[in-house]
N, C-alpha and C. Protein backbone atom coordinates (compact mmCIF):
# COMPACT_ATOMS: atom_id res chain seq x y z
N UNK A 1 8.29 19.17 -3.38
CA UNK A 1 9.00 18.05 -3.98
C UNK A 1 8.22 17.59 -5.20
N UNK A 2 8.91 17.42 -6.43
CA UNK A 2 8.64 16.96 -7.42
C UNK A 2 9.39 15.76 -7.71
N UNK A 3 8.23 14.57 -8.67
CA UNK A 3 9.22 13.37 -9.32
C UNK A 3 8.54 13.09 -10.13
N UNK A 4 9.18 12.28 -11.04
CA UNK A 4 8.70 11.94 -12.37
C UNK A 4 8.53 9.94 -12.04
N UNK A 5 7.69 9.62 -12.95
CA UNK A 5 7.93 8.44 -12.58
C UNK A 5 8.49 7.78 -13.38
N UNK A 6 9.05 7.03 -12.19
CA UNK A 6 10.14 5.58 -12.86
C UNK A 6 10.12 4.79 -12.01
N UNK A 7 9.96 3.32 -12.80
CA UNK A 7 10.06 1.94 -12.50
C UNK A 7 10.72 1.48 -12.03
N UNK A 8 12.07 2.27 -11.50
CA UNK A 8 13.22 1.49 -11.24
C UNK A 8 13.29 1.61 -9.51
N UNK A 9 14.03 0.94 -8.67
CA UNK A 9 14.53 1.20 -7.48
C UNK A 9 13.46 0.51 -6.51
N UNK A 10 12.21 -0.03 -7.19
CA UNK A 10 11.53 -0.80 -5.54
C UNK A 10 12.04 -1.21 -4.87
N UNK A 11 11.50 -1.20 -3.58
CA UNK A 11 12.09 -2.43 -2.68
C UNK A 11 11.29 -3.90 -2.53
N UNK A 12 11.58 -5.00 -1.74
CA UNK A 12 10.81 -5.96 -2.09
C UNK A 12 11.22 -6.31 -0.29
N UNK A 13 9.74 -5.91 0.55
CA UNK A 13 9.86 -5.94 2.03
C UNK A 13 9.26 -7.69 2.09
N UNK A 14 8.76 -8.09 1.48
CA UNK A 14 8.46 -10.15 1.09
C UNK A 14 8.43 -10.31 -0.28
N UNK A 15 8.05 -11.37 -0.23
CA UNK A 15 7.59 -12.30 -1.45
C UNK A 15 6.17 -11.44 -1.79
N UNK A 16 6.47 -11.46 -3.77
CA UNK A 16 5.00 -10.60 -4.07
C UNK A 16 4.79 -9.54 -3.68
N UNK A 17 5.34 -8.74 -2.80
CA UNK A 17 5.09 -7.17 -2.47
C UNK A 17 6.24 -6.20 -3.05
N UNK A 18 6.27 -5.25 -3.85
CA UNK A 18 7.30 -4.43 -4.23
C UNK A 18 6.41 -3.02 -3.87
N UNK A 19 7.37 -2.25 -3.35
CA UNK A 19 6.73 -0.78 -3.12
C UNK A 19 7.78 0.42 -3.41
N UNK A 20 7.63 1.88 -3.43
CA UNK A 20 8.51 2.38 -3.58
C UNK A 20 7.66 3.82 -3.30
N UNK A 21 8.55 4.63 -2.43
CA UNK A 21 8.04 6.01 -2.07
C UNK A 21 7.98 6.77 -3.44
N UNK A 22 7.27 7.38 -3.78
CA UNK A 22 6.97 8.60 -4.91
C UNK A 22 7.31 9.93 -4.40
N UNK A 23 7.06 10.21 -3.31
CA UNK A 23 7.31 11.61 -3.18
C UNK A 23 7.19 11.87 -1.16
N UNK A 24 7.84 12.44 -0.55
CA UNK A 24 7.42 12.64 1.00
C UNK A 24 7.51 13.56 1.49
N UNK A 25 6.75 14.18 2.18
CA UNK A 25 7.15 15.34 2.98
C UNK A 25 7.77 15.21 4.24
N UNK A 26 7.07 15.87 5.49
CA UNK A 26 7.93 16.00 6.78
C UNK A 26 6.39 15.36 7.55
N UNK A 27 5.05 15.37 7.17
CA UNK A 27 4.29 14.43 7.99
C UNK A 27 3.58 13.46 7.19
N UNK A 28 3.72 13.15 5.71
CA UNK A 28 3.21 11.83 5.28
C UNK A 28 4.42 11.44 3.66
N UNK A 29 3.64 10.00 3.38
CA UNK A 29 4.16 9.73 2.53
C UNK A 29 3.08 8.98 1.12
N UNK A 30 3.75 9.27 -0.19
CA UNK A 30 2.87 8.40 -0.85
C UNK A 30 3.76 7.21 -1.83
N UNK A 31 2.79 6.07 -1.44
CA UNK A 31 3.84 5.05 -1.72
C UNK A 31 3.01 3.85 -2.79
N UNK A 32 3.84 3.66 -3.45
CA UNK A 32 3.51 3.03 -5.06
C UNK A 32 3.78 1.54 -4.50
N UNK A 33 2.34 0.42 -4.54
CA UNK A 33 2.89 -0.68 -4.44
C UNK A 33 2.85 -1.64 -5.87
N UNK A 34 3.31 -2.78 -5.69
CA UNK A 34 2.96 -3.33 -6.82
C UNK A 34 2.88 -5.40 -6.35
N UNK A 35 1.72 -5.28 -6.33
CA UNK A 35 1.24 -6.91 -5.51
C UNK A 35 1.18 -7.90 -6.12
N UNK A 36 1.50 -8.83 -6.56
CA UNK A 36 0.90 -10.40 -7.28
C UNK A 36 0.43 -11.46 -6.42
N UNK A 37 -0.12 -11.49 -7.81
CA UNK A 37 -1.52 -12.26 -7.42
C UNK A 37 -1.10 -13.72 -7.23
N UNK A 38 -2.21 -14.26 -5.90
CA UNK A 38 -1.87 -15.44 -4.95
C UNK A 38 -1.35 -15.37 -4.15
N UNK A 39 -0.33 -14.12 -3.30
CA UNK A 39 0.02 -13.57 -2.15
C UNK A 39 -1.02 -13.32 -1.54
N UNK A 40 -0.56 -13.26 0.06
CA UNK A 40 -1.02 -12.18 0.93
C UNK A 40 -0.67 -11.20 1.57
N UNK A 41 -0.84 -9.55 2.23
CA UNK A 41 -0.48 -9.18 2.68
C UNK A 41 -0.82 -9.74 4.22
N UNK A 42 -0.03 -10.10 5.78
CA UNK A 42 0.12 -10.73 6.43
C UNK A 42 -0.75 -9.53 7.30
N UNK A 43 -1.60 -10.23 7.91
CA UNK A 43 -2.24 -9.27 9.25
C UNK A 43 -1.46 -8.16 9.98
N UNK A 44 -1.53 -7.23 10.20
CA UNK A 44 -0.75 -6.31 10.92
C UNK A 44 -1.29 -4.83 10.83
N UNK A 45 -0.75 -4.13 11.84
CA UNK A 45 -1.13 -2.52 12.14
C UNK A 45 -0.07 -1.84 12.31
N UNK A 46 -0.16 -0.82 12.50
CA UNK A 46 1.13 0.51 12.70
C UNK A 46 0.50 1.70 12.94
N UNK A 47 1.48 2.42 13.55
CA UNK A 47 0.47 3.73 14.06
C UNK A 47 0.16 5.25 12.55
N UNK A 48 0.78 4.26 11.83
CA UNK A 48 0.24 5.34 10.46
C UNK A 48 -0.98 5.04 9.92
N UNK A 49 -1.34 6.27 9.91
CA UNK A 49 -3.30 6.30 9.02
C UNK A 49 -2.48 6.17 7.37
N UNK A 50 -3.64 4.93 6.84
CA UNK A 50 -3.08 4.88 5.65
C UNK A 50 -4.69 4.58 4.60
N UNK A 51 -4.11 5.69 3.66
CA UNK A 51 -5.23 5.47 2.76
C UNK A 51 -4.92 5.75 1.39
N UNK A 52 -5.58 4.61 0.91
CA UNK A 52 -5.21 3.88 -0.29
C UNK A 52 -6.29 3.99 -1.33
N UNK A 53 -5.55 3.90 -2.93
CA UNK A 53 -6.79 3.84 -4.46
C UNK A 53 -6.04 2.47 -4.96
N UNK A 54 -7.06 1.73 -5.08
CA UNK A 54 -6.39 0.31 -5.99
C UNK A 54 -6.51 0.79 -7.51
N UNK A 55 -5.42 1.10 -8.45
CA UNK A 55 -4.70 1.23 -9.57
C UNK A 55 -5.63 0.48 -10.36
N UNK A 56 -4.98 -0.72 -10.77
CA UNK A 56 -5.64 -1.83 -11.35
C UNK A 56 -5.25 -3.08 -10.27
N UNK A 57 -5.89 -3.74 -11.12
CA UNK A 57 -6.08 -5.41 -10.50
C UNK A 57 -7.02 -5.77 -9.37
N UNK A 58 -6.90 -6.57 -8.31
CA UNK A 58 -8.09 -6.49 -7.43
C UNK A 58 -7.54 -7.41 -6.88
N UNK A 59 -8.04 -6.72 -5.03
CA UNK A 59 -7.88 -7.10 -3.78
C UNK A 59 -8.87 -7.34 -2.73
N UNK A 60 -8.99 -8.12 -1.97
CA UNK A 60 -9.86 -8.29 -0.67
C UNK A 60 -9.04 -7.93 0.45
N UNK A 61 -9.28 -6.66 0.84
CA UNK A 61 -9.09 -6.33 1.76
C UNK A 61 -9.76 -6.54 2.87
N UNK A 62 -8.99 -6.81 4.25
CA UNK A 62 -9.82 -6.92 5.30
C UNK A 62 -9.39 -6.03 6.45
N UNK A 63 -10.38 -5.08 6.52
CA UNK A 63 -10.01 -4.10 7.74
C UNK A 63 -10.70 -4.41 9.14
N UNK A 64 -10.34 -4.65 10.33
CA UNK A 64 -10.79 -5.37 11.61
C UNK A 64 -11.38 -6.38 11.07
N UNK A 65 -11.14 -7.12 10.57
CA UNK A 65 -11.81 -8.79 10.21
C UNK A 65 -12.76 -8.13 9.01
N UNK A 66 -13.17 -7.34 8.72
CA UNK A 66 -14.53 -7.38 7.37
C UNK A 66 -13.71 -6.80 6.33
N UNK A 67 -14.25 -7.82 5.30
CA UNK A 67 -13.69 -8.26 4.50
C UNK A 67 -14.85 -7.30 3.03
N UNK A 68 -13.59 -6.48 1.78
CA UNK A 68 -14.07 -5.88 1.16
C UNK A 68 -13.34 -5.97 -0.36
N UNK A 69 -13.87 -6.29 -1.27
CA UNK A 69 -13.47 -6.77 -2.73
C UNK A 69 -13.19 -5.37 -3.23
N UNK A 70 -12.29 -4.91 -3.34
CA UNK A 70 -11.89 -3.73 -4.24
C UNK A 70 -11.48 -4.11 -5.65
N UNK A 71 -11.87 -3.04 -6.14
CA UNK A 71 -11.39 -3.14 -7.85
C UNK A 71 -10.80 -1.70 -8.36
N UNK A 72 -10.29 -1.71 -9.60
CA UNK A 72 -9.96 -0.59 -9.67
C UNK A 72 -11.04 0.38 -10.03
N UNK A 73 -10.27 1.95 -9.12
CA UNK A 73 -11.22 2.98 -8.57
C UNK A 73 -11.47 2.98 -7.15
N UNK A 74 -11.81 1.49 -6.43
CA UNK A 74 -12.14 1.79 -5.14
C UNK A 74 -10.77 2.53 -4.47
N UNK A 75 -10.93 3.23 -3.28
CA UNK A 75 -10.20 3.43 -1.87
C UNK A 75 -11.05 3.27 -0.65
N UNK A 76 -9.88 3.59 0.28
CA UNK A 76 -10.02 3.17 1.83
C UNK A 76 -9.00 3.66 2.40
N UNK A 77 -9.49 3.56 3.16
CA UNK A 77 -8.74 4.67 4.61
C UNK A 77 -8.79 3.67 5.95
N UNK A 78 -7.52 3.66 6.62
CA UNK A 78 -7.39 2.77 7.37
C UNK A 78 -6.85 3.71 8.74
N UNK A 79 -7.27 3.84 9.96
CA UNK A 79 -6.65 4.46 11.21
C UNK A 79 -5.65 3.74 11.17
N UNK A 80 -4.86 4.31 11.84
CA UNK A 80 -3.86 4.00 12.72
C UNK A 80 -4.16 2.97 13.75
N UNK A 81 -3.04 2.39 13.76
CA UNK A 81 -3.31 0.88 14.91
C UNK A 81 -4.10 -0.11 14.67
N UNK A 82 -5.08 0.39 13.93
CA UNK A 82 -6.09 -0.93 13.23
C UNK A 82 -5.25 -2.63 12.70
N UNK A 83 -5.78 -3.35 12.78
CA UNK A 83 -5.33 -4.61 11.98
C UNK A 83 -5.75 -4.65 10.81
N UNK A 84 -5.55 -5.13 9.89
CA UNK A 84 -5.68 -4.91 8.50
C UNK A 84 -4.75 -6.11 7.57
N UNK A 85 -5.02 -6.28 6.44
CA UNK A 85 -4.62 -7.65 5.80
C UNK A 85 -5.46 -7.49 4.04
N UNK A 86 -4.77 -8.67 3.45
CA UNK A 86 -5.19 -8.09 2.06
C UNK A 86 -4.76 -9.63 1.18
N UNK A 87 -5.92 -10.59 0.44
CA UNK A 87 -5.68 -10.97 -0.87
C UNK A 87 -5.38 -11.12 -1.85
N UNK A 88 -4.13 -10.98 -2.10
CA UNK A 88 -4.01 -10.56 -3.80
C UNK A 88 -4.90 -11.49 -4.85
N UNK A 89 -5.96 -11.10 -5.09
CA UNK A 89 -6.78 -12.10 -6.33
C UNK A 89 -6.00 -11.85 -7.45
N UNK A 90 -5.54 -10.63 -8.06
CA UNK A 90 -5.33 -10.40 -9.49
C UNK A 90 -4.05 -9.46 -9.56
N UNK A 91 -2.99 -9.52 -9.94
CA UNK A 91 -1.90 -8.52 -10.05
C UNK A 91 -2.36 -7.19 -9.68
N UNK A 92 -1.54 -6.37 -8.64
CA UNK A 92 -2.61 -5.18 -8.88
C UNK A 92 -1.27 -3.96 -8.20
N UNK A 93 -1.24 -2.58 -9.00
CA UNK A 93 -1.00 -1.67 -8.57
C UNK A 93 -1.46 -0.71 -7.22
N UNK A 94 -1.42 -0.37 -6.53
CA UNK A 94 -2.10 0.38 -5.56
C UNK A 94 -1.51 1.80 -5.11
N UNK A 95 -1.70 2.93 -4.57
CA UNK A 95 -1.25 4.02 -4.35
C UNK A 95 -1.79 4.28 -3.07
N UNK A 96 -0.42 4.52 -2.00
CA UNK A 96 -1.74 4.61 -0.95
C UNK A 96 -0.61 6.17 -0.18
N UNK A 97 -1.22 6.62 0.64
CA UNK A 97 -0.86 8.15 1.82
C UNK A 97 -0.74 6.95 3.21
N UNK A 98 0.79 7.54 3.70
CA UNK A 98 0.66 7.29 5.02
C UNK A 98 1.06 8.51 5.73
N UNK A 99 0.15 8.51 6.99
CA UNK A 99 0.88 9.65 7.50
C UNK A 99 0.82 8.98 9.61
N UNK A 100 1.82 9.55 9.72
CA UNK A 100 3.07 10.20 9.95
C UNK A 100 3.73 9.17 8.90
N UNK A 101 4.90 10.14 8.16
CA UNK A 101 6.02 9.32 7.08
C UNK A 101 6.14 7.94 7.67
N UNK A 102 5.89 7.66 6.66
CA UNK A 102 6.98 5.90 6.92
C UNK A 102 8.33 5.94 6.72
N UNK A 103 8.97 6.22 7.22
CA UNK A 103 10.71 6.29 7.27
C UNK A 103 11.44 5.45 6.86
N UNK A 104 10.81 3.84 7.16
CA UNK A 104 10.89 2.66 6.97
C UNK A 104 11.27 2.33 5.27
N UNK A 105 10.15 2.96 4.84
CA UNK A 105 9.88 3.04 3.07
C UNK A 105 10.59 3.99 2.19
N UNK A 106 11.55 4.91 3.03
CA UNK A 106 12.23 6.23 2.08
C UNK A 106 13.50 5.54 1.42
N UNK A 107 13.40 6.10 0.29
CA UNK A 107 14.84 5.41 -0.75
C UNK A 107 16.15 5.68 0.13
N UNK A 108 17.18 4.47 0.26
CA UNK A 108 18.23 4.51 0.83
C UNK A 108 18.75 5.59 0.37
């Protein structure tokens, strides 16, 4: 599978979060978010391993409660089932792999 990118078609799963699949196979996915700043992403887990490069902008991420200032360049890798949560300090792009697919996230 090939795609080109375009801006168009996010979805918007809350307030401040827009994401949109880039490309998926049959056991993961990679998914384009786009965060503003003064949100949060809300505590929560899922059984997808997800690992992520912050684009630009910058986030505090907190994986099992510890808490980590990313900027752009950093990644992280998150198991499956873990709790996990996130700051938006500064507008920020992110790119992250989930695998098993998120089904949830595939373009209608």
């Amino acid at each position: 599978m090939f795609a080109k990118c375009n801006l168009e078609g996010f979805l918007n799963p809350f307030d401040g979060v827009e994401l949109k699949t880039l490309v998926y196979g049959e056991n993961s996915s990679l998914i384009r978010f786009h965060l503003k700043k003064g949100k949060e992403l809300p505590s929560h887990s899922h059984p997808h391993e997800q690992t992520g490069f912050l684009v630009s902008g910058k986030i505090k991420l907190f994986i099992e409660g510890e808490g980590f200032m990313s900027e752009p360049g950093d990644s992280w890798s998150i198991k499956g089932d873990i709790e996990h949560r996130a700051e938006i300090i500064e507008d920020s792009v992110i790119i992250e792999v989930f695998s098993p697919l998120r089904e949830e996230y595939l373009p209608k």
